[in-house]
N, C-alpha and C. Protein backbone atom coordinates (compact mmCIF):
# COMPACT_ATOMS: atom_id res chain seq x y z
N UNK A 1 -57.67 43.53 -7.26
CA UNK A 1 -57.56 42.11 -7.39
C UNK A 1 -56.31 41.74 -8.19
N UNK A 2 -56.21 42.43 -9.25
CA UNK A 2 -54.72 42.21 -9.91
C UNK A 2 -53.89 42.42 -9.00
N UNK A 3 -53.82 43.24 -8.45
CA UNK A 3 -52.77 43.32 -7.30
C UNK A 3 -52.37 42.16 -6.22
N UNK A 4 -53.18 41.68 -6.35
CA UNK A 4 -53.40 40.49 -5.54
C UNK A 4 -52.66 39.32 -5.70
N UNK A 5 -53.32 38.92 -7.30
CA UNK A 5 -52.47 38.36 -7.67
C UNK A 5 -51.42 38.26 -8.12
N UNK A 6 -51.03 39.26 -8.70
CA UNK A 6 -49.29 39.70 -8.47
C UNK A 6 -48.71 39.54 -7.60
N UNK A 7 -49.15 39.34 -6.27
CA UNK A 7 -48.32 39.64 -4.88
C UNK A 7 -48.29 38.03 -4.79
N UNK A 8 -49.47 37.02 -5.42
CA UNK A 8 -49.20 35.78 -4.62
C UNK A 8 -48.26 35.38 -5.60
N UNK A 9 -48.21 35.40 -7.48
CA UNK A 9 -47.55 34.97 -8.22
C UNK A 9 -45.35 35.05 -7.81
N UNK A 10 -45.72 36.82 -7.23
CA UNK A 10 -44.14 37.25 -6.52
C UNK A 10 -43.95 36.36 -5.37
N UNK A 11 -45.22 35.74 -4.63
CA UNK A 11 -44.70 34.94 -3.55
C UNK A 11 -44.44 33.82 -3.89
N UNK A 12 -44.92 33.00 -4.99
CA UNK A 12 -44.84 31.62 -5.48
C UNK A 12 -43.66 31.74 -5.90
N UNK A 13 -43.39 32.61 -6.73
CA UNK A 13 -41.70 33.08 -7.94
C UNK A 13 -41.01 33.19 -6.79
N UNK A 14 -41.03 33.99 -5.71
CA UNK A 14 -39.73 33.68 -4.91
C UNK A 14 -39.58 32.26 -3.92
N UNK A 15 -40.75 31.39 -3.26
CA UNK A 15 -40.59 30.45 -3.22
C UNK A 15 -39.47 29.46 -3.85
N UNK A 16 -40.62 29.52 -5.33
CA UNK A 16 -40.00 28.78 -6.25
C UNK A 16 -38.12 29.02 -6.19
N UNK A 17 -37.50 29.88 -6.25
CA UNK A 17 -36.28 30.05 -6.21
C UNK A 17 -35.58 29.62 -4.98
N UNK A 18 -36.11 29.96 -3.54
CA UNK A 18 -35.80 29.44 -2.38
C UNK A 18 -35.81 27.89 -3.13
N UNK A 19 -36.92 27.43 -2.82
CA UNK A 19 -36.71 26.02 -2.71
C UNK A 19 -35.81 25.03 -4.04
N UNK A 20 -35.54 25.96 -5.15
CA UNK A 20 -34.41 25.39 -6.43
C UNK A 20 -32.99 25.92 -5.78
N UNK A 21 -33.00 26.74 -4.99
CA UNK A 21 -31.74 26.68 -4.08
C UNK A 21 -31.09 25.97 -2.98
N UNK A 22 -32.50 25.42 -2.14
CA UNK A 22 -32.33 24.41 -1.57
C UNK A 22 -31.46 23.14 -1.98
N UNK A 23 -32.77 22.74 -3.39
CA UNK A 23 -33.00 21.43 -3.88
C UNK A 23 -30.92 21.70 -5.00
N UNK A 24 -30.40 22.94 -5.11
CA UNK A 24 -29.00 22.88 -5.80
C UNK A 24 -28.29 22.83 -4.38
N UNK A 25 -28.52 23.48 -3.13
CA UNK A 25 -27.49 22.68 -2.05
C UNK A 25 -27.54 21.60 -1.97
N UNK A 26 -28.63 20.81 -1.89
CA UNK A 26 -28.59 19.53 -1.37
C UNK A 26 -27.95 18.60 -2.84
N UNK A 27 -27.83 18.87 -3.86
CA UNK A 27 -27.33 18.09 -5.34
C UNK A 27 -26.18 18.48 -4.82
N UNK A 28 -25.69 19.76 -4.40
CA UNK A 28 -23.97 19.73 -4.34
C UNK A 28 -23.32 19.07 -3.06
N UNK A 29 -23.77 18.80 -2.09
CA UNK A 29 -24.17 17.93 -0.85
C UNK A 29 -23.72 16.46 -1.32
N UNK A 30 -24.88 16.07 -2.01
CA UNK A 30 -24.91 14.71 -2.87
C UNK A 30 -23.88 14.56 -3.78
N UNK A 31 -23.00 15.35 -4.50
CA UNK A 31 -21.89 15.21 -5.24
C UNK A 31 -20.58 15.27 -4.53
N UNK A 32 -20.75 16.12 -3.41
CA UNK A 32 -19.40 16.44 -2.39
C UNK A 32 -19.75 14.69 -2.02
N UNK A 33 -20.92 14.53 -1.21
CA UNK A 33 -20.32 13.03 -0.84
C UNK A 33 -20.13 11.61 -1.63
N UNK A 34 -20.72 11.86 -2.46
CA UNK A 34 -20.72 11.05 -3.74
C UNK A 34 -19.04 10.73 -4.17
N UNK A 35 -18.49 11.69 -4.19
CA UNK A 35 -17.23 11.89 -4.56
C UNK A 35 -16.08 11.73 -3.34
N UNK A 36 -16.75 12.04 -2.31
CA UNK A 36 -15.88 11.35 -0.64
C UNK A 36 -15.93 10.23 -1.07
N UNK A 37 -16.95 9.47 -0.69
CA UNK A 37 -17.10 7.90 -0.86
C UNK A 37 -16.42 7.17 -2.01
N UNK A 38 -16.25 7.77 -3.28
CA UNK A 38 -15.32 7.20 -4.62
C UNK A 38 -13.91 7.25 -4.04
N UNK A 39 -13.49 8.66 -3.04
CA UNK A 39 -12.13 8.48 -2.58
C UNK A 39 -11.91 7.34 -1.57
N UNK A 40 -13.14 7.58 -0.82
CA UNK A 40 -12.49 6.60 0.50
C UNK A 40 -12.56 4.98 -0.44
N UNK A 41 -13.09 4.73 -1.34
CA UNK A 41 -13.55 3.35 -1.75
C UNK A 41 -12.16 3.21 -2.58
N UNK A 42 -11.46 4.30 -3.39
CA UNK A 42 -10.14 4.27 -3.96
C UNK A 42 -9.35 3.42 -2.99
N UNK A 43 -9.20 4.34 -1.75
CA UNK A 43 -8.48 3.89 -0.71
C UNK A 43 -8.69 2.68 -0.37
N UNK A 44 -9.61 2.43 -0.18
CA UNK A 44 -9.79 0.84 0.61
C UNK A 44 -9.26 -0.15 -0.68
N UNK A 45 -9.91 0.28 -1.65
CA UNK A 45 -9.54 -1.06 -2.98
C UNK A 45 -7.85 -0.64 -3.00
N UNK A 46 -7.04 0.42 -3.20
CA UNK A 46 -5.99 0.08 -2.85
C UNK A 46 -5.38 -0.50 -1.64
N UNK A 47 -5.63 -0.33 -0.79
CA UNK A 47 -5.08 -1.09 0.56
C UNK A 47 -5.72 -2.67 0.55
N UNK A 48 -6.49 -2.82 -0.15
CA UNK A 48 -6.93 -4.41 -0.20
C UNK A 48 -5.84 -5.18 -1.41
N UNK A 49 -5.53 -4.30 -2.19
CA UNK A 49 -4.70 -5.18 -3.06
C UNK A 49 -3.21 -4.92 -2.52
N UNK A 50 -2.68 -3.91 -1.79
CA UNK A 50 -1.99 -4.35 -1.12
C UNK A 50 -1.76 -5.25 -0.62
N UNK A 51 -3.09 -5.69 0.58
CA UNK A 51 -2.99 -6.48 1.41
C UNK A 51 -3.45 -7.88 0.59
N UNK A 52 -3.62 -7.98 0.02
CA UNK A 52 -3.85 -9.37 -1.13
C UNK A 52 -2.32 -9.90 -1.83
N UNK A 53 -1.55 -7.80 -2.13
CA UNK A 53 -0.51 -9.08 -2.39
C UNK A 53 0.36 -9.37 -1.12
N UNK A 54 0.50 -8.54 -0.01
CA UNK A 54 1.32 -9.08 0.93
C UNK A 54 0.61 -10.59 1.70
N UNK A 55 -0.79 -11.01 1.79
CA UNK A 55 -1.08 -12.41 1.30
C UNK A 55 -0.18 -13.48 0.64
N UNK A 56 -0.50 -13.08 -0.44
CA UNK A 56 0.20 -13.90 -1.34
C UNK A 56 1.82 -13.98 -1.13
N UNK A 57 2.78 -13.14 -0.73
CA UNK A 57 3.80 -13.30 -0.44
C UNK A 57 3.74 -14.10 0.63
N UNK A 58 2.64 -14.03 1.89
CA UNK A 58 2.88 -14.80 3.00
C UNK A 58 2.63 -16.11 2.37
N UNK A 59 1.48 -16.55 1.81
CA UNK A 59 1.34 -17.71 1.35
C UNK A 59 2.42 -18.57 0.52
N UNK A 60 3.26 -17.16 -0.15
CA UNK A 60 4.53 -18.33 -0.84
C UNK A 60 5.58 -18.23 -0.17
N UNK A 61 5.76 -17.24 1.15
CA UNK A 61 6.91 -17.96 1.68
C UNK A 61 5.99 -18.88 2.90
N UNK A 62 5.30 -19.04 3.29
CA UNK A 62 4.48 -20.68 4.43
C UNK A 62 5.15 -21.97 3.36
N UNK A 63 4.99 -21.57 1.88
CA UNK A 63 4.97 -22.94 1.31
C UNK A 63 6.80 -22.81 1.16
N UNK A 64 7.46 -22.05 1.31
CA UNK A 64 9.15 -21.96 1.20
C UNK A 64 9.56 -22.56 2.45
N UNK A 65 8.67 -21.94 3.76
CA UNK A 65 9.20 -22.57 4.85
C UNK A 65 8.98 -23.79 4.81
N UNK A 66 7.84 -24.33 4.69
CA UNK A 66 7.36 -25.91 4.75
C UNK A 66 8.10 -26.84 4.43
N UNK A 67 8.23 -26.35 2.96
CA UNK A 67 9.61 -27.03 2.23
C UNK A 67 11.14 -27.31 2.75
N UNK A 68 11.34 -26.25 3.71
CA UNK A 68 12.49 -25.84 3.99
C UNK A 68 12.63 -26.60 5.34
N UNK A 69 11.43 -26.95 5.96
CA UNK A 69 10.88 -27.65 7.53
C UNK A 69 11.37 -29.25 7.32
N UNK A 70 10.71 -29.55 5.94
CA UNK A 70 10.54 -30.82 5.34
C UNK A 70 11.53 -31.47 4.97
N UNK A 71 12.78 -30.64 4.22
CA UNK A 71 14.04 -31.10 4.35
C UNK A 71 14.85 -30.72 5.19
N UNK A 72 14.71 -29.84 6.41
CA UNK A 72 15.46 -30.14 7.70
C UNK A 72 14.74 -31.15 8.79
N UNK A 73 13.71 -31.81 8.28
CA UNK A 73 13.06 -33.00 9.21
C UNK A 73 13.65 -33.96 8.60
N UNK A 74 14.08 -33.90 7.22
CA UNK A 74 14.31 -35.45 6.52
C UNK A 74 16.00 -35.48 7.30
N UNK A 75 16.66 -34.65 6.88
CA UNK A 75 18.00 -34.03 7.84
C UNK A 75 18.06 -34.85 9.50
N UNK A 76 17.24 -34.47 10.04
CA UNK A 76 17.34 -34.63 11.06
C UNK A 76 17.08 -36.58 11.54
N UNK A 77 15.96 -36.77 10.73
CA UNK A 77 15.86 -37.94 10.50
C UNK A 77 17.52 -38.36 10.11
N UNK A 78 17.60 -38.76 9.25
CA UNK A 78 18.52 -39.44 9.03
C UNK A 78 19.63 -39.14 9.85
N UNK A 79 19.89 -37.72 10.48
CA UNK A 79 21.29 -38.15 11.41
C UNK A 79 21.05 -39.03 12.29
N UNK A 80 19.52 -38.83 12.81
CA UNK A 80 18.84 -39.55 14.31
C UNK A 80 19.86 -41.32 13.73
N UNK A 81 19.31 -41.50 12.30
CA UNK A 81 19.69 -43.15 11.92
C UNK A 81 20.78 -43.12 12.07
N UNK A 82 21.83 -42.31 11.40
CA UNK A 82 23.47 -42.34 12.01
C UNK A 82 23.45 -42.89 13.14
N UNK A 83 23.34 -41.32 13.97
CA UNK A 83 23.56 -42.02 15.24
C UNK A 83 23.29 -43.16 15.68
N UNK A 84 22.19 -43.73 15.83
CA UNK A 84 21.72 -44.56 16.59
C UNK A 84 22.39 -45.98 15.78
N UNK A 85 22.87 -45.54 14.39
CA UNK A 85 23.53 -46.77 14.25
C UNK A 85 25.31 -46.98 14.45
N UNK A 86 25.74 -45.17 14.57
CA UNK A 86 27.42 -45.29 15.44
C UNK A 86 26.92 -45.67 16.98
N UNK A 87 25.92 -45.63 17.86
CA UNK A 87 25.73 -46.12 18.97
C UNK A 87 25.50 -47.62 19.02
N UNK A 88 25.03 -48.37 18.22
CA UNK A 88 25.00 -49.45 18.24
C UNK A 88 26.58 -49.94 17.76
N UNK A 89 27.15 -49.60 16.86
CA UNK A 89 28.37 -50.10 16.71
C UNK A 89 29.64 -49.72 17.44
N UNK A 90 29.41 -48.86 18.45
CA UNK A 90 30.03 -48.54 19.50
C UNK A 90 29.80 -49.59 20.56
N UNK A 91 28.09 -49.57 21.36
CA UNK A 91 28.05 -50.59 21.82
C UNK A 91 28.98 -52.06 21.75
N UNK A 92 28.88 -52.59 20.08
CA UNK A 92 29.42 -53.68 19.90
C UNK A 92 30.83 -53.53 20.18
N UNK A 93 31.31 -52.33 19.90
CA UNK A 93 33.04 -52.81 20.16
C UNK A 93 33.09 -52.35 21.44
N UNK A 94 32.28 -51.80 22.28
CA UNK A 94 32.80 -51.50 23.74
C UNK A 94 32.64 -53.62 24.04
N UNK A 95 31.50 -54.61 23.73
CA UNK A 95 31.37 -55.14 24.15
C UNK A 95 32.57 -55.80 23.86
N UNK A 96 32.76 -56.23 22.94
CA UNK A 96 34.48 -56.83 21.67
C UNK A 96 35.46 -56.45 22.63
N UNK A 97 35.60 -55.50 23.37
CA UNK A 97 36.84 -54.64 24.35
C UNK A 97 36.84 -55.31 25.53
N UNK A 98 35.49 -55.67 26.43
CA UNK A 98 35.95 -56.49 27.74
C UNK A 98 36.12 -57.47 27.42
């Protein structure tokens, strides 16, 4: 009977080690990906602040162009008034001429 139980205690004791070998693959499993995911998440939070500041550059040159739209519309405006007022005073002296 001692024998017996020696043989189940050797079967439990080596169990026991199988399955704390298991249960240390699967922790190093869980740390290998644990530690993927911190890289890939590095990555992404850098490429987001990248892309946040190349944002922000787009956003301050939209407001450079706008600006830049706004006084070549005012530009344009006012030659339109030139003109249309050397055409009117052309008009008058073509009329002054017959």
């Amino acid at each position: 009977m001692e024998e017996v139980v020696e043989r189940t205690l050797e079967d439990y004791k080596e169990r026991l080690f199988q399955t704390m070998g298991e249960f240390m693959e699967a922790v190093n499993r869980f740390y290998k990906d644990l530690n993927d995911t911190r890289w890939y998440l590095g990555e992404e939070k850098a490429r987001n602040v990248a892309l946040e500041q190349r944002v922000s550059w787009l956003e301050q040159r939209i407001k450079e162009l706008e600006t830049e739209c706004s006084r070549l519309r005012k530009e344009r405006d006012e030659a339109n008034w030139y003109l249309g007022e050397e055409r009117a005073r052309r008009e008058a002296l073509e009329r002054r001429m017959r």
